[in-house]
PDB file of N, CA and C in Angstrom:
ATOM      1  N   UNK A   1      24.246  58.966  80.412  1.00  0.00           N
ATOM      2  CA  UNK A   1      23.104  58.105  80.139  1.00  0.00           C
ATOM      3  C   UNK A   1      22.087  58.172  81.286  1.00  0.00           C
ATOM      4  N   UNK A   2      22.599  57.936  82.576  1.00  0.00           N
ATOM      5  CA  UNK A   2      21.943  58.455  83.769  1.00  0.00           C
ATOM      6  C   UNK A   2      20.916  59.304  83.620  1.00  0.00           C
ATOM      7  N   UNK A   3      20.956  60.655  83.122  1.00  0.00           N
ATOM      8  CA  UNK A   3      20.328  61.859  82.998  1.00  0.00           C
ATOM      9  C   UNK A   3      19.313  61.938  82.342  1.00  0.00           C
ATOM     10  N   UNK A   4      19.998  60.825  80.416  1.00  0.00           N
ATOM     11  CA  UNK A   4      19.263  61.233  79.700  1.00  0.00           C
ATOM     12  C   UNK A   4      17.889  60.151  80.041  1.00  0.00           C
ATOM     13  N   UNK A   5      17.827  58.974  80.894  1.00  0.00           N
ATOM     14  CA  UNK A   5      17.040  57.951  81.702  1.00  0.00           C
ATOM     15  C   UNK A   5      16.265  58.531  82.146  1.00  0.00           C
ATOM     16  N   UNK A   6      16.497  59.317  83.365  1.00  0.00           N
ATOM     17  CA  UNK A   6      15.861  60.189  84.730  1.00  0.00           C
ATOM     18  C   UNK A   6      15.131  61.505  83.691  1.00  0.00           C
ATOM     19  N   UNK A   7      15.593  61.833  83.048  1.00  0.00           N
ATOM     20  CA  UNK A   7      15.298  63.225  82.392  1.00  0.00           C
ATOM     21  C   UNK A   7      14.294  63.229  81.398  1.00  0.00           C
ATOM     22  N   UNK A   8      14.312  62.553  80.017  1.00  0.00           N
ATOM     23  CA  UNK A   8      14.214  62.267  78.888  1.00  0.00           C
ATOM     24  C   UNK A   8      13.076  60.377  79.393  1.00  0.00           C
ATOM     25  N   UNK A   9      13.686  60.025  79.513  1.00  0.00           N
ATOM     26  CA  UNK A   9      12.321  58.370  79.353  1.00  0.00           C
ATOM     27  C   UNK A   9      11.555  58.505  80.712  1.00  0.00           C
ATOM     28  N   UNK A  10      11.995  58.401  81.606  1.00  0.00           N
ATOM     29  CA  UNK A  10      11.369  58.338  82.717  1.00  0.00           C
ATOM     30  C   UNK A  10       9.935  58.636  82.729  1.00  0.00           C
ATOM     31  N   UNK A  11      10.076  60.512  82.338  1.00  0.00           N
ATOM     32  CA  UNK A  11       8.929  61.116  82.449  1.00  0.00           C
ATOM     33  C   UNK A  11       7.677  60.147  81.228  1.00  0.00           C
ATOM     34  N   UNK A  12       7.791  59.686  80.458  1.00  0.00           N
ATOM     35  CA  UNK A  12       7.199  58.988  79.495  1.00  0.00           C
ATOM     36  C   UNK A  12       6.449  57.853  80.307  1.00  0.00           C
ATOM     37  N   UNK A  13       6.931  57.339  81.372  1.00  0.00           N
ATOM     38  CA  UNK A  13       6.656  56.032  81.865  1.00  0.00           C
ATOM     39  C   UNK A  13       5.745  56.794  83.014  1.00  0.00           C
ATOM     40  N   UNK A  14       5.976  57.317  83.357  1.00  0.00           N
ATOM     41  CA  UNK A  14       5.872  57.908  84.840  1.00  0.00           C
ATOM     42  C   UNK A  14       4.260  58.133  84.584  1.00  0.00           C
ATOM     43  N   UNK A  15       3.856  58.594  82.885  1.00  0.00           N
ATOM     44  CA  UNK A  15       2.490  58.741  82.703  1.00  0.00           C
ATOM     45  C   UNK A  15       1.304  57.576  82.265  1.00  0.00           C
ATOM     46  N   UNK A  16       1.345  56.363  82.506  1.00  0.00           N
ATOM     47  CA  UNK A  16       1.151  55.474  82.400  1.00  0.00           C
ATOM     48  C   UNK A  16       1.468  54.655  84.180  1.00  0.00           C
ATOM     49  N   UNK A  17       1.553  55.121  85.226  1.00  0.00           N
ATOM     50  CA  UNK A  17       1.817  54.644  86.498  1.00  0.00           C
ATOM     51  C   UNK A  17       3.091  53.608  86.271  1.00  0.00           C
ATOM     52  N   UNK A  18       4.012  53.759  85.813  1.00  0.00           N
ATOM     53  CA  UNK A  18       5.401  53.118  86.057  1.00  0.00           C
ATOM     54  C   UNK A  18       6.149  54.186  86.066  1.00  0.00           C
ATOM     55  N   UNK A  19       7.850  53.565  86.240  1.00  0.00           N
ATOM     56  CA  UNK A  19       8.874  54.401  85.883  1.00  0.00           C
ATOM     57  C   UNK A  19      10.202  53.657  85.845  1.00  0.00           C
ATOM     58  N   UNK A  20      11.486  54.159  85.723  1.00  0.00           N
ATOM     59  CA  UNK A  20      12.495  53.369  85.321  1.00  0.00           C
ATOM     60  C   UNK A  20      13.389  54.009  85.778  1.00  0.00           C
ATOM     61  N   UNK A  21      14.346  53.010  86.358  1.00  0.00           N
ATOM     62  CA  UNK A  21      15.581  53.819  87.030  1.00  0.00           C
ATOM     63  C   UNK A  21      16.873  53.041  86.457  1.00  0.00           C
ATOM     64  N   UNK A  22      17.896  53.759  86.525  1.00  0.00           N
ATOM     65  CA  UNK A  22      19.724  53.690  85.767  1.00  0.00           C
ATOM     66  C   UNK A  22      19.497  52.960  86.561  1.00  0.00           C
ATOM     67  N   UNK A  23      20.506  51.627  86.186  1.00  0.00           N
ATOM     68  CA  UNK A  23      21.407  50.933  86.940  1.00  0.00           C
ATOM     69  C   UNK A  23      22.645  51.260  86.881  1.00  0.00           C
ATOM     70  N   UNK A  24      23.078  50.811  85.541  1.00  0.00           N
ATOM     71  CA  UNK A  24      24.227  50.450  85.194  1.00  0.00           C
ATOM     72  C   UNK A  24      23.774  50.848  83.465  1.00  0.00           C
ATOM     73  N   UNK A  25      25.735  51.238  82.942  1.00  0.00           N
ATOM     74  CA  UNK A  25      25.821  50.709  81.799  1.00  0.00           C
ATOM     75  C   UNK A  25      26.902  50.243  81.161  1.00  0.00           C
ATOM     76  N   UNK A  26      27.503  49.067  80.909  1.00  0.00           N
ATOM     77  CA  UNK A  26      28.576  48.500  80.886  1.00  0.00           C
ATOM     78  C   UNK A  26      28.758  47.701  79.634  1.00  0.00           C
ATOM     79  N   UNK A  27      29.116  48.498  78.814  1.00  0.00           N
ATOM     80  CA  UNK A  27      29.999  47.204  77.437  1.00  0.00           C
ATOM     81  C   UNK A  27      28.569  47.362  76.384  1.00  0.00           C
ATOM     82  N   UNK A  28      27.899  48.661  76.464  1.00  0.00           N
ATOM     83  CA  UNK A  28      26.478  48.323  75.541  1.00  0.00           C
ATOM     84  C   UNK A  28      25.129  47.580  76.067  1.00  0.00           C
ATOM     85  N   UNK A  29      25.350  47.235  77.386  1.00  0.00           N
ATOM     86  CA  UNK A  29      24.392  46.531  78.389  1.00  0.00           C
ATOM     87  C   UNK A  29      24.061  47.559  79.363  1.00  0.00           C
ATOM     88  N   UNK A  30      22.937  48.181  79.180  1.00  0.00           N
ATOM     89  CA  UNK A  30      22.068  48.754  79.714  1.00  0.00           C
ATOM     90  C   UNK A  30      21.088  48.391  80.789  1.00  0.00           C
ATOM     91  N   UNK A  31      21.353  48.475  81.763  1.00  0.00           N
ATOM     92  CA  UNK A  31      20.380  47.603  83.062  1.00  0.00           C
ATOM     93  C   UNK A  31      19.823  48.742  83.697  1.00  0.00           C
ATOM     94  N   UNK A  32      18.503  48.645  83.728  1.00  0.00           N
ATOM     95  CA  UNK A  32      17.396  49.391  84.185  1.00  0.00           C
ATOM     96  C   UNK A  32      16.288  48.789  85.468  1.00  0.00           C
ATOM     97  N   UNK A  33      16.252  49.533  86.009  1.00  0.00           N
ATOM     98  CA  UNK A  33      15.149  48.804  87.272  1.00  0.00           C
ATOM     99  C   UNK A  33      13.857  49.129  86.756  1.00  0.00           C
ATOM    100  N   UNK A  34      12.662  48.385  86.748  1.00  0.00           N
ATOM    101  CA  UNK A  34      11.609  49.166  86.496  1.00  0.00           C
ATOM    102  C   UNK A  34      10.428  48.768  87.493  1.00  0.00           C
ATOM    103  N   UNK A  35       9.766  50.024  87.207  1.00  0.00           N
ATOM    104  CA  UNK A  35       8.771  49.748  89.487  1.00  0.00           C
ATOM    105  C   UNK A  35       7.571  50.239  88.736  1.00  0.00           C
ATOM    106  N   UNK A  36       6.875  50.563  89.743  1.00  0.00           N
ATOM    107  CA  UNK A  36       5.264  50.536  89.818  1.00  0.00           C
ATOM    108  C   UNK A  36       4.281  49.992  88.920  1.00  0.00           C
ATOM    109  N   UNK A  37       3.649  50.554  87.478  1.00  0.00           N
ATOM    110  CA  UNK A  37       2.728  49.747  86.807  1.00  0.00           C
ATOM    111  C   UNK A  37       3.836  48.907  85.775  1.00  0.00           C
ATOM    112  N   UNK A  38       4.611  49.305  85.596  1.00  0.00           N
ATOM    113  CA  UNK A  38       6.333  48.476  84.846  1.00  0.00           C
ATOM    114  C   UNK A  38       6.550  47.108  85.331  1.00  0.00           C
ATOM    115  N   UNK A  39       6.522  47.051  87.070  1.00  0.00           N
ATOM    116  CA  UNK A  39       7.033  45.955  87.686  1.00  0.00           C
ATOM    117  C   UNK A  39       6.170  44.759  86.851  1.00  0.00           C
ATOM    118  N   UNK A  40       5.064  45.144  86.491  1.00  0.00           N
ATOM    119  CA  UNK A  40       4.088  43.658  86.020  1.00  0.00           C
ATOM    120  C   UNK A  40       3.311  43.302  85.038  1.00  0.00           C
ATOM    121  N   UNK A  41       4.034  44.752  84.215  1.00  0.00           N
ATOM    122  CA  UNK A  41       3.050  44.762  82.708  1.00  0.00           C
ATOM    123  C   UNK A  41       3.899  43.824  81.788  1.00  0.00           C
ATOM    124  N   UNK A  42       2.863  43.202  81.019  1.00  0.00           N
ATOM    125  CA  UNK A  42       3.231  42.099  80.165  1.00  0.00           C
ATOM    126  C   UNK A  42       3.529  42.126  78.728  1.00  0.00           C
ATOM    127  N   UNK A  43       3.772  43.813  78.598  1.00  0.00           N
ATOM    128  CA  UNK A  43       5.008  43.721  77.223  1.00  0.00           C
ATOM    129  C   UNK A  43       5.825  44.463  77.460  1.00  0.00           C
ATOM    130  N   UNK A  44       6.442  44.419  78.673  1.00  0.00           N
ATOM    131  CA  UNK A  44       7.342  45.184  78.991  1.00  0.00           C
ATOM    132  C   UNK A  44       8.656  45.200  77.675  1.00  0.00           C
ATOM    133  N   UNK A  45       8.607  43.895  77.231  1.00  0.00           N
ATOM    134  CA  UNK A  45       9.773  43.826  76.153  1.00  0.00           C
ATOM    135  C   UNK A  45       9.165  45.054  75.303  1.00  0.00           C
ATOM    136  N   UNK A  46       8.427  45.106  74.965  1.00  0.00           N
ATOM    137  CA  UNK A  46       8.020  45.979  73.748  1.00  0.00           C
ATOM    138  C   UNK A  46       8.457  47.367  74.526  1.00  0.00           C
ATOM    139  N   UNK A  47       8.447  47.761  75.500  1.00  0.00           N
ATOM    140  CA  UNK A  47       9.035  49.310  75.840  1.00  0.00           C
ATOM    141  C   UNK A  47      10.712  49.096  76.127  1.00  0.00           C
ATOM    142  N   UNK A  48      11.087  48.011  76.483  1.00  0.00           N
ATOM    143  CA  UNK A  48      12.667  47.889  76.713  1.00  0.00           C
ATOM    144  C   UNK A  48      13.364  47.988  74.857  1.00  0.00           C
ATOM    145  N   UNK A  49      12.284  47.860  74.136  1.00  0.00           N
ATOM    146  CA  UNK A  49      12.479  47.598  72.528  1.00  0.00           C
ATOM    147  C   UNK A  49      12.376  49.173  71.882  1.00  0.00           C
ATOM    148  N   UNK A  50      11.606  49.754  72.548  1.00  0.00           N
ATOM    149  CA  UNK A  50      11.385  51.219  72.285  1.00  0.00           C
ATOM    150  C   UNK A  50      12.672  52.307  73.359  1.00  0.00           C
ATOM    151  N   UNK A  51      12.832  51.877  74.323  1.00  0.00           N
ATOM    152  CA  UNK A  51      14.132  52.456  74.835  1.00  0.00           C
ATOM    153  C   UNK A  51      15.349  52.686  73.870  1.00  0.00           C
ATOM    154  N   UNK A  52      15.438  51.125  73.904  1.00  0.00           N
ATOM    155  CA  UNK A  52      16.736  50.875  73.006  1.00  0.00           C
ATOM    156  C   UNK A  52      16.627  51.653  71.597  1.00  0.00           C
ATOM    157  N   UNK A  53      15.384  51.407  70.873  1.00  0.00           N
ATOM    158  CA  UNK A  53      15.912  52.908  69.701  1.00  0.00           C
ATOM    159  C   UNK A  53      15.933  54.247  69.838  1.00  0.00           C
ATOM    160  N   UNK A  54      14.914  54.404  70.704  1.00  0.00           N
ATOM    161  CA  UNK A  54      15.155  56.002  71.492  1.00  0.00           C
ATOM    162  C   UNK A  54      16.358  56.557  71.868  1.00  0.00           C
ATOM    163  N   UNK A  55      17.192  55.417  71.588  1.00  0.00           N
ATOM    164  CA  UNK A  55      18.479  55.943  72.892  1.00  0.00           C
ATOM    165  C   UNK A  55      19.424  55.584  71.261  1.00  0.00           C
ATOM    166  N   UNK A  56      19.225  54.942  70.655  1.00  0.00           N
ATOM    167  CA  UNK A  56      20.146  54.896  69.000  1.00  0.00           C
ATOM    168  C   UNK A  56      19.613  56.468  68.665  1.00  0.00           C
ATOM    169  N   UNK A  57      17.863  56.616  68.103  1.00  0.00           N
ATOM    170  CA  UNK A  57      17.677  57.643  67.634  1.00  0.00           C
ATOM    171  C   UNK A  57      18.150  59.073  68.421  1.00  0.00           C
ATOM    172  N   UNK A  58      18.127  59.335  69.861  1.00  0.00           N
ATOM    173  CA  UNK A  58      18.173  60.170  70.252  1.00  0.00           C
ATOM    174  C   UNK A  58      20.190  60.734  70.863  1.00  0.00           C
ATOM    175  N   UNK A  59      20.673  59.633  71.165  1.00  0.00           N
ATOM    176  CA  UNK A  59      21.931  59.401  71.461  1.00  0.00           C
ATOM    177  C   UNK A  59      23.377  59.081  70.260  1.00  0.00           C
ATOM    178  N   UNK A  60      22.644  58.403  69.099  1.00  0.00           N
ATOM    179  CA  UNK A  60      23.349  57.517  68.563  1.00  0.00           C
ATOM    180  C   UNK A  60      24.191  56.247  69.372  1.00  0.00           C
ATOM    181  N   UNK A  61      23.782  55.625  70.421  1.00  0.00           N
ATOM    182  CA  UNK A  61      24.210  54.620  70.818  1.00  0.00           C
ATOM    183  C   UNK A  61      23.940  53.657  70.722  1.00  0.00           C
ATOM    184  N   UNK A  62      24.064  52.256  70.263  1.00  0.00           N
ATOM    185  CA  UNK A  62      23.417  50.851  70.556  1.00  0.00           C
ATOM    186  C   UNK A  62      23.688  50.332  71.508  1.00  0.00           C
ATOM    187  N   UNK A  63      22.512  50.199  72.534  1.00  0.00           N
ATOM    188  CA  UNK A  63      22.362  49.152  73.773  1.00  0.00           C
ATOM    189  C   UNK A  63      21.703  48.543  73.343  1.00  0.00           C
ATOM    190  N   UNK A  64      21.728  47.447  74.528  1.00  0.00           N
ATOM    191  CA  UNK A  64      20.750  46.224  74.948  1.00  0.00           C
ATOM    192  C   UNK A  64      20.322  46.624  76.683  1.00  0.00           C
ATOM    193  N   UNK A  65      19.312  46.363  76.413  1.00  0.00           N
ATOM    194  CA  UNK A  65      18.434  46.892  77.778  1.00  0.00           C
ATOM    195  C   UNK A  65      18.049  45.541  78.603  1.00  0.00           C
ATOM    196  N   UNK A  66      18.700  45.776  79.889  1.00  0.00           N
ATOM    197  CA  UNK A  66      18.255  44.765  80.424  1.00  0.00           C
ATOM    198  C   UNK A  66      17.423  44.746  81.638  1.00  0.00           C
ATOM    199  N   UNK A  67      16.017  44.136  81.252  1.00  0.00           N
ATOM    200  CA  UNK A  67      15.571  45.422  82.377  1.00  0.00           C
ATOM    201  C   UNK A  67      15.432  44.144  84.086  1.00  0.00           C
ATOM    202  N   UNK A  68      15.213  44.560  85.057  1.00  0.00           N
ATOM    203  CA  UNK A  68      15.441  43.960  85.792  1.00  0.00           C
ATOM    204  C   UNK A  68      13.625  44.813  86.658  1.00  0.00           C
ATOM    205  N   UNK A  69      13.342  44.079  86.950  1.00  0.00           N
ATOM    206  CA  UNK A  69      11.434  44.124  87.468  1.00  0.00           C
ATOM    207  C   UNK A  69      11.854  44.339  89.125  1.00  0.00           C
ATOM    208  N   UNK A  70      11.443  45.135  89.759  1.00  0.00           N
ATOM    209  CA  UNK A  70      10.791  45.715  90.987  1.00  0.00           C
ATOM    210  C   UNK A  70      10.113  46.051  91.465  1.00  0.00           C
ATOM    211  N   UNK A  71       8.881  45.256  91.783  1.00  0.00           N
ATOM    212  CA  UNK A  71       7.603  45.981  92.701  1.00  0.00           C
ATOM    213  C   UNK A  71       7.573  46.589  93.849  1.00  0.00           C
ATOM    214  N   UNK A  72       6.954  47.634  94.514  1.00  0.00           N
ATOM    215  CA  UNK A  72       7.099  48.075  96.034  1.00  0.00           C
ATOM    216  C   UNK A  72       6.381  46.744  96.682  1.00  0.00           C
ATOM    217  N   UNK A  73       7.131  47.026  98.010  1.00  0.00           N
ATOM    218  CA  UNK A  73       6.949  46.117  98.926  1.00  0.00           C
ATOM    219  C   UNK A  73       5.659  46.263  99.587  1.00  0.00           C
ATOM    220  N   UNK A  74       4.429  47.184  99.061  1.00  0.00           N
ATOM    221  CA  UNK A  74       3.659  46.076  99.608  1.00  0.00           C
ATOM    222  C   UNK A  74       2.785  45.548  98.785  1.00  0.00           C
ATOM    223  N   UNK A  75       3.074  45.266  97.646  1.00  0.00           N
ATOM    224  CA  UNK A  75       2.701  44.568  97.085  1.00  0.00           C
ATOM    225  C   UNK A  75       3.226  43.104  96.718  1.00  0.00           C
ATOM    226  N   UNK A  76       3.981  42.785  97.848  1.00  0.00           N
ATOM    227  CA  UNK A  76       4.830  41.456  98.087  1.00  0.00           C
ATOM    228  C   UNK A  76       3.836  40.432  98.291  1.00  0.00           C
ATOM    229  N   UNK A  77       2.017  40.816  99.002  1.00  0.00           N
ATOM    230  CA  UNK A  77       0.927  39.886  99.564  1.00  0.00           C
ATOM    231  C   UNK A  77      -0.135  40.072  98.141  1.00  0.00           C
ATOM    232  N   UNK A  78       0.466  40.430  97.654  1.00  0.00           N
ATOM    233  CA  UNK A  78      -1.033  40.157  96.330  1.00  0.00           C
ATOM    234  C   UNK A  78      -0.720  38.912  95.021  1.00  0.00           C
TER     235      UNK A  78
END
């Protein structure tokens, strides 16, 4: 799952100034970090919603994505 994250979605995000990194995947719970224009966009549900079938359509797996928000640090003063 790692791979197909880093390999396969990533690059998707990456063009839009975000991106998404593996956490974990445990029991169908999918935990994802997500950073740069990701950390603060406000439908992020709607792409954690598009993961999750990407990854049925492309994998046959059902997760739940849980995504967990990370901004770089210096954007800790804005």
């Amino acid at each position: 799952m790692k791979e197909y994250i880093e390999n396969v979605l990533a690059p998707r995000l990456q063009g839009d100034g975000g991106w998404v990194e593996f956490v974990s995947l445990e029991g169908g719970r999918l935990t994802l970090t997500f950073r740069g224009e990701c950390s603060k966009c406000t439908v992020l549900d709607r792409c954690t919603d598009w993961i999750q079938q990407k990854i049925l359509e492309d994998r046959g797996e059902a997760v739940t994505v849980e995504a967990v928000r990370k901004k770089p640090f210096f954007w800790d003063n804005e």
